[in-house]
N, C-alpha and C. Protein backbone atom coordinates (compact mmCIF):
# COMPACT_ATOMS: atom_id res chain seq x y z
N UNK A 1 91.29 55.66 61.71
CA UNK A 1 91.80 55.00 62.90
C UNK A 1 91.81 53.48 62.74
N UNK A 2 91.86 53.09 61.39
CA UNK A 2 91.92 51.47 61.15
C UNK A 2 92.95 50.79 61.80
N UNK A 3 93.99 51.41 61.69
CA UNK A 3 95.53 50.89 61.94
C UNK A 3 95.77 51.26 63.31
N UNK A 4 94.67 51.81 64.12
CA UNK A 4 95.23 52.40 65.51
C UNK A 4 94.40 51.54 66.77
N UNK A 5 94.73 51.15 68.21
CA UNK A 5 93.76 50.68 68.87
C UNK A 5 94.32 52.28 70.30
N UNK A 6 93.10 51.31 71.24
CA UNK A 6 92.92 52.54 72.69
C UNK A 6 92.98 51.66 73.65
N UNK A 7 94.11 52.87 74.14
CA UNK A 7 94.98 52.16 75.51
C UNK A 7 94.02 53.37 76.95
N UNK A 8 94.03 52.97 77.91
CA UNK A 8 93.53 54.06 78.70
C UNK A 8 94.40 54.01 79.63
N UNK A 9 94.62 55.20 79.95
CA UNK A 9 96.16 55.68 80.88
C UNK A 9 95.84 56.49 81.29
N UNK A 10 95.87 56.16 83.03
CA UNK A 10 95.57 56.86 84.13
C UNK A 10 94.13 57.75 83.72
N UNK A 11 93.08 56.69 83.30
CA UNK A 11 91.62 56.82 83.04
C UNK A 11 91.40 57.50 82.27
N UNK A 12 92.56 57.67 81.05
CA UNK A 12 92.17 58.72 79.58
C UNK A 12 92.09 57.47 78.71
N UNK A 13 91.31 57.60 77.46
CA UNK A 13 91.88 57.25 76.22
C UNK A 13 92.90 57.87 75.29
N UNK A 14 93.71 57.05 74.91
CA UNK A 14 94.84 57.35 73.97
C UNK A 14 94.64 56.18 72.93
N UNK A 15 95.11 56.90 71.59
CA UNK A 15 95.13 55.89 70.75
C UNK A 15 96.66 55.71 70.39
N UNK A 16 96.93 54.50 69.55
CA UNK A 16 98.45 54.10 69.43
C UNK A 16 98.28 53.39 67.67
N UNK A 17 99.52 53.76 67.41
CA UNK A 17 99.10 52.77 66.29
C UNK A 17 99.70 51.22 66.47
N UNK A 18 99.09 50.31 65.78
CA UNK A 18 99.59 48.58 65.99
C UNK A 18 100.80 48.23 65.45
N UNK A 19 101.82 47.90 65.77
CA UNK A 19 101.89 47.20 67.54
C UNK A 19 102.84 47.91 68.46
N UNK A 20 102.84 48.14 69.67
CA UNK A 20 103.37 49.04 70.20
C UNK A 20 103.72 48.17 71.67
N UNK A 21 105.33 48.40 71.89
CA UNK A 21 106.04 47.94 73.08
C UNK A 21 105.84 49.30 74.45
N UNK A 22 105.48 48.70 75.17
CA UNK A 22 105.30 49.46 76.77
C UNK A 22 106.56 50.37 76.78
N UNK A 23 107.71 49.86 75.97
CA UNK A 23 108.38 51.00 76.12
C UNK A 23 108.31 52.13 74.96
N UNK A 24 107.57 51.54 74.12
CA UNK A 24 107.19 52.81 73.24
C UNK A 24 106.39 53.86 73.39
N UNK A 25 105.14 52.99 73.68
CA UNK A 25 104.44 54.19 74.65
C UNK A 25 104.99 55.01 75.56
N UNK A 26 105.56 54.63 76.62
CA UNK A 26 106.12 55.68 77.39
C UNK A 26 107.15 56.83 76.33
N UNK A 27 107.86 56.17 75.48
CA UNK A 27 108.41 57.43 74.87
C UNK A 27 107.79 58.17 73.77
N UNK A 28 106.47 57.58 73.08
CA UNK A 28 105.37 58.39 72.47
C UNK A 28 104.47 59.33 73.31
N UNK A 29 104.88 59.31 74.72
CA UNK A 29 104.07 60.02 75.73
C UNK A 29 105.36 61.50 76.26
N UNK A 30 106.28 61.48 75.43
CA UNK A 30 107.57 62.29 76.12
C UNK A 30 108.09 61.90 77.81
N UNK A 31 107.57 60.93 78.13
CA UNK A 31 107.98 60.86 79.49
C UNK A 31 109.44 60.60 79.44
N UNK A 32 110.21 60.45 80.45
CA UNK A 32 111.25 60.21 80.97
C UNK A 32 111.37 58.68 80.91
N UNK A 33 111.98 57.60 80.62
CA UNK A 33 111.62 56.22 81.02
C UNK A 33 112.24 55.79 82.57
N UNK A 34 113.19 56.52 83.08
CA UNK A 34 114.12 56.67 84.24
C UNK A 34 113.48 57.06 85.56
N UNK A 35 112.28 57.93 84.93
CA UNK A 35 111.63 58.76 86.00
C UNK A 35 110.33 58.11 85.99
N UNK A 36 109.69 57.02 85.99
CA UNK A 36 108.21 56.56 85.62
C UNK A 36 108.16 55.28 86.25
N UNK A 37 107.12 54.78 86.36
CA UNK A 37 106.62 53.06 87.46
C UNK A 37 105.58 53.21 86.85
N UNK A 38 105.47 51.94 86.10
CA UNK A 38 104.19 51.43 84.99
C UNK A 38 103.37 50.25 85.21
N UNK A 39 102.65 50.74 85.70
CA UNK A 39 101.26 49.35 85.95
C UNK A 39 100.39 49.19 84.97
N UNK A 40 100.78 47.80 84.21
CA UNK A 40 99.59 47.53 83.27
C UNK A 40 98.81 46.11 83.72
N UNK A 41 97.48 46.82 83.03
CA UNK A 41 96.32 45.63 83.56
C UNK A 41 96.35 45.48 85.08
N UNK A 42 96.95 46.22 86.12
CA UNK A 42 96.55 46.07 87.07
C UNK A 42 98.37 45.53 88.30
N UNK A 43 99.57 45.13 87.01
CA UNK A 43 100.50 44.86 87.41
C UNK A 43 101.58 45.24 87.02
N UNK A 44 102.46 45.78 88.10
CA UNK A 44 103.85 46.62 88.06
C UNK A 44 104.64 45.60 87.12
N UNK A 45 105.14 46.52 86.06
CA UNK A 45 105.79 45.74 85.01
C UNK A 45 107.42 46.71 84.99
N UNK A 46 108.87 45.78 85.51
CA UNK A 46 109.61 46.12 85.48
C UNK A 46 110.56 46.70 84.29
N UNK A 47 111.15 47.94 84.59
CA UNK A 47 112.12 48.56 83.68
C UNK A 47 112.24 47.35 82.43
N UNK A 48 113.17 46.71 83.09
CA UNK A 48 114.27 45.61 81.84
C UNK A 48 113.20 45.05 81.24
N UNK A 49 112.05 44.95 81.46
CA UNK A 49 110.50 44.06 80.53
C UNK A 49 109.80 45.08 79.57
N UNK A 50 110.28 46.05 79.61
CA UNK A 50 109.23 47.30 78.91
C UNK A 50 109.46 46.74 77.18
N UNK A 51 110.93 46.78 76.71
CA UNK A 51 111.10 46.34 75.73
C UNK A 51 110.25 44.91 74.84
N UNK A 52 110.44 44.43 75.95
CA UNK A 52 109.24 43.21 75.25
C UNK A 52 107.70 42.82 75.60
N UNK A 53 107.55 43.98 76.52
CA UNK A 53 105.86 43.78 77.17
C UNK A 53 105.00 44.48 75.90
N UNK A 54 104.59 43.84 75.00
CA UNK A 54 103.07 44.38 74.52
C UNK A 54 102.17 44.93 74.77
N UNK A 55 101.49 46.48 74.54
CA UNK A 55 100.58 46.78 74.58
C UNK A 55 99.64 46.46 73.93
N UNK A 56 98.42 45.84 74.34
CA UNK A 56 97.30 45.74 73.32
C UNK A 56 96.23 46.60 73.68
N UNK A 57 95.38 46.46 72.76
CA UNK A 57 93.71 46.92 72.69
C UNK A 57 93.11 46.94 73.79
N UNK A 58 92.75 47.93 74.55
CA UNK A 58 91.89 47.67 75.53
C UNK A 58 92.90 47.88 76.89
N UNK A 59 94.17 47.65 77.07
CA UNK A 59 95.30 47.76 78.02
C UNK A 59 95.31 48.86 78.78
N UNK A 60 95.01 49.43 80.06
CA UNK A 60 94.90 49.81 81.09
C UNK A 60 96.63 49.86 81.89
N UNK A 61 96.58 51.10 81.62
CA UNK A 61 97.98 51.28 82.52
C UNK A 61 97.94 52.47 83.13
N UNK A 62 98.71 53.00 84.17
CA UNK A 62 98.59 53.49 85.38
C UNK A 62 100.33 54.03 85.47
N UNK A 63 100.83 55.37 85.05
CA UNK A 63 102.23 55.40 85.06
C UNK A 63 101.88 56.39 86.28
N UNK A 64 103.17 56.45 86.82
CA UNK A 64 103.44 57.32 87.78
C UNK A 64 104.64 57.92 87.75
N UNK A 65 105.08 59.27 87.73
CA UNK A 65 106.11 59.97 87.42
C UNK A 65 106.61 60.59 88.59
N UNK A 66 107.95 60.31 88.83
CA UNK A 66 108.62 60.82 90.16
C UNK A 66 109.00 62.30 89.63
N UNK A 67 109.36 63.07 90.91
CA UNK A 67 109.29 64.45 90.21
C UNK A 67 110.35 65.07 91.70
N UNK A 68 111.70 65.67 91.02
CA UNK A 68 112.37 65.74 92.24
C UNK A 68 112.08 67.41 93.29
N UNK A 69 111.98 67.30 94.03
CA UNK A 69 112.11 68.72 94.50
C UNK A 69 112.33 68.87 96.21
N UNK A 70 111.98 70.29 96.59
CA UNK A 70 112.30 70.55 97.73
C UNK A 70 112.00 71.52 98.83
């Protein structure tokens, strides 16, 4: 796990390997990126920013997945 750090998401650990864009994670997680609202460190980080928001070591995020039904 030299090459890898831990992100905790929605109070799990996950590991990632270095360096990894917020929007990678979400698609190393199979989520939807269309269907999801991502709070890291504590702040809602918009769609069009995922591409260049950095995840680091220690990064705390909080996704939430809409889910349609009826």
């Amino acid at each position: 796990m030299a090459n890898e750090f831990k992100v905790t998401i929605n109070g799990e650990g996950h590991f990632f390997p270095t360096p990894q864009t917020l929007h990678e994670v979400i698609l190393s997680l199979n989520l939807e990126p269309e269907r999801v609202a991502v709070e890291l460190n504590r702040a809602i980080v918009k769609r069009p920013l995922w591409d260049s928001t950095p995840v680091e070591a220690g990064a705390e995020l909080e996704i939430v997945q809409f889910v349609g039904g009826g």
